[in-house]
Protein backbone atom coordinates (compact mmCIF):
# COMPACT_ATOMS: atom_id res chain seq x y z
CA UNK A 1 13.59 -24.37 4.99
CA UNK A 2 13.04 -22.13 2.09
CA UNK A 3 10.46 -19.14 1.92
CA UNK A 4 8.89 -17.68 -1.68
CA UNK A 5 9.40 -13.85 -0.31
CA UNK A 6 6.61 -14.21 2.24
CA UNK A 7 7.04 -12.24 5.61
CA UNK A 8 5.40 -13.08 9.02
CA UNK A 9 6.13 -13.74 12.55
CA UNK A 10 5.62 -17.02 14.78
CA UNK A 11 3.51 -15.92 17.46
CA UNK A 12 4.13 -17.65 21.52
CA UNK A 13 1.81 -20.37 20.59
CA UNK A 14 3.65 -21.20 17.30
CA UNK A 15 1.22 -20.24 15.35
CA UNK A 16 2.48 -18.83 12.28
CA UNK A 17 0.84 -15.48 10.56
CA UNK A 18 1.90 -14.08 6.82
CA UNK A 19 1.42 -10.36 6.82
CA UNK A 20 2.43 -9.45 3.95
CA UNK A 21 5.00 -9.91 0.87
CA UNK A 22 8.48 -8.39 1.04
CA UNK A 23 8.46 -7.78 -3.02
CA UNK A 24 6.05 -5.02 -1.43
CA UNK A 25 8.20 -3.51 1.18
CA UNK A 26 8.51 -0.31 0.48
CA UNK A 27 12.15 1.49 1.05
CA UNK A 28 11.77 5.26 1.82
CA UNK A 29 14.84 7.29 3.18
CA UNK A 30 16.95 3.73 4.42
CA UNK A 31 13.12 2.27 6.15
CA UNK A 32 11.65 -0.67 5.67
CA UNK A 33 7.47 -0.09 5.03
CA UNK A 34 5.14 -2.83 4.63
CA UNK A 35 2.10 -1.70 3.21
CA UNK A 36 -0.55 -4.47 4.54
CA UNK A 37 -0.53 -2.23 7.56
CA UNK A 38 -1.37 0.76 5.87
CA UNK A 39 -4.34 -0.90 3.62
CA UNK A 40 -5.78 -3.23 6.54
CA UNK A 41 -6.50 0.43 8.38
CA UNK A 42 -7.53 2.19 4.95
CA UNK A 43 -10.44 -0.13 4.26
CA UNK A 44 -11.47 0.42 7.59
CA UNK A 45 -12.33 3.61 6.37
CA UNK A 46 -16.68 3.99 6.16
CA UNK A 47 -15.97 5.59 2.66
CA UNK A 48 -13.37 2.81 1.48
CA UNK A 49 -13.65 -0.18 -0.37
CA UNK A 50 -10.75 -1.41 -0.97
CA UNK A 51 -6.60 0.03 -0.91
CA UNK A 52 -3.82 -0.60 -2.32
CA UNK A 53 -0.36 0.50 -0.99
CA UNK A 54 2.56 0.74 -2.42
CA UNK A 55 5.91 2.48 -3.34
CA UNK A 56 6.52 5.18 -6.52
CA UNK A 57 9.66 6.23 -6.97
CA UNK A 58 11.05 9.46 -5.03
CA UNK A 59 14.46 11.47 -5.89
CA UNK A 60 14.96 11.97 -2.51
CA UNK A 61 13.99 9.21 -0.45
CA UNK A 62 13.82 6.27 -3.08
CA UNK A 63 10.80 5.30 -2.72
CA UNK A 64 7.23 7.22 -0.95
CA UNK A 65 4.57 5.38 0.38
CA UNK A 66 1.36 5.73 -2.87
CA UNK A 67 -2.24 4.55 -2.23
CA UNK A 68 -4.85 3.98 -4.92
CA UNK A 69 -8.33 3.34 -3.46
CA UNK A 70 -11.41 2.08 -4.40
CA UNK A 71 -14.64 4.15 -2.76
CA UNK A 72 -17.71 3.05 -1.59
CA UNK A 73 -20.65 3.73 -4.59
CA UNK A 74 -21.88 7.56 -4.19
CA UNK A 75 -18.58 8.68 -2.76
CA UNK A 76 -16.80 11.26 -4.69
CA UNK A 77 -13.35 11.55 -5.37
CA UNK A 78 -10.61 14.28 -5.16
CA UNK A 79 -7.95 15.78 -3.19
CA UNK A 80 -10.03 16.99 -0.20
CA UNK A 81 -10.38 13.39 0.39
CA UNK A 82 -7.95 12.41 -0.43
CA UNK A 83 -6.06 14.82 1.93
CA UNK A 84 -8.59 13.42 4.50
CA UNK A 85 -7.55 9.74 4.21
CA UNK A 86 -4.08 10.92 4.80
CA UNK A 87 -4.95 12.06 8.13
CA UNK A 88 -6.72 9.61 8.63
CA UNK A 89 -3.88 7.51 8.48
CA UNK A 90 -1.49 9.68 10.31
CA UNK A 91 -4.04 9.27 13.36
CA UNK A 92 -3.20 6.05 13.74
CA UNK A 93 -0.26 5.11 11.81
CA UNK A 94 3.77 6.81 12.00
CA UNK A 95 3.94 9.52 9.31
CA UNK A 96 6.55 7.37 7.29
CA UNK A 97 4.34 4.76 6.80
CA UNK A 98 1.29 6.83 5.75
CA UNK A 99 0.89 7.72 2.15
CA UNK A 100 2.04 11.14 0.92
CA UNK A 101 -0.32 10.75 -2.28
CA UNK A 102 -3.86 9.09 -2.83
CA UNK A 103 -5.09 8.29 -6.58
CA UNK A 104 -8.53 6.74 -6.94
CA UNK A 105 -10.15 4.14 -9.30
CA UNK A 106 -13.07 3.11 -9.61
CA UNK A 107 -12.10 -0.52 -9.22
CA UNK A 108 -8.46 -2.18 -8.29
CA UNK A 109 -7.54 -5.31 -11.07
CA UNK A 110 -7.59 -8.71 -9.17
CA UNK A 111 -6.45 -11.72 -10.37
CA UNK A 112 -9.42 -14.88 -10.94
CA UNK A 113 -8.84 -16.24 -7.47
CA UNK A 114 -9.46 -12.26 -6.25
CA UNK A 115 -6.05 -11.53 -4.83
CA UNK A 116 -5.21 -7.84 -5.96
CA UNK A 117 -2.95 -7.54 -8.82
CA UNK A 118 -0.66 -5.19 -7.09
CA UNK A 119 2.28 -5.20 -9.77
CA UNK A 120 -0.42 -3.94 -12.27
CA UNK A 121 -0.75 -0.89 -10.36
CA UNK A 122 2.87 -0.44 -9.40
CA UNK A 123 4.24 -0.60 -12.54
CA UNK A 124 2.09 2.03 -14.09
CA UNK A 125 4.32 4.44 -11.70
CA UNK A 126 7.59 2.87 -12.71
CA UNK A 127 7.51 3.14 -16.08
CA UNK A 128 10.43 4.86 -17.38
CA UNK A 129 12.55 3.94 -14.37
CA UNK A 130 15.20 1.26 -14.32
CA UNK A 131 15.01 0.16 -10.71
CA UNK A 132 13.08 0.09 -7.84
CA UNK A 133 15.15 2.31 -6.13
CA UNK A 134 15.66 6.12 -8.08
């Protein structure tokens, strides 16, 4: 059995679900963060329309958990809200895996088939950096 870097679980029924990508786990301070949980609960969000989660690099801890979202038409950006969708998140998610910074745009690149083009994003904050890890 051989895997392309997909992560899931088997459930009791043996039913097997793909959450998310480890390519996208995000290391911060030695633990493991996959951001599908983070964006499933951001675009859950009335003002949302879509997230994407990921990790920029951090002196400290390696990597920090980044978000760049997409608002709803008539929704206006900047840090209030974005200070607002972090607690949003930190309702309902463990601090760790919320995002310490929000960017907006006003639309996330996707690929033809419409899966988002995460590296896109990702590497716009890794430019200049050798490695994943700082």
């Amino acid at each position: 059995m051989s895997t392309v870097g997909d992560v899931g679980y088997v459930d009791a029924d043996g039913y097997l679900y793909l959450t998310d990508r480890a390519t996208f786990m995000i290391i911060s301070g030695g633990v493991n963060i996959y951001p599908q949980e983070c964006e499933n609960l951001l675009i859950t969000h009335p003002k949302v329309a879509d997230a994407a989660v990921f990790g920029v690099p951090n002196t400290d801890l390696g990597e920090e958990v980044k978000a760049v979202v997409q608002l709803m038409p008539g929704v206006d950006a900047g840090a209030e809200f974005a200070e607002e969708l972090i607690a949003f998140c930190r309702e309902h998610l463990a601090h760790i895996k919320c995002p310490r910074s929000i960017d907006f745009t006003a639309e996330l690149p996707r690929l033809p088939t419409g899966k988002l083009y995460k590296r896109e994003l990702r590497d716009r904050y890794w430019a200049g950096h050798t490695s994943r890890i700082v």
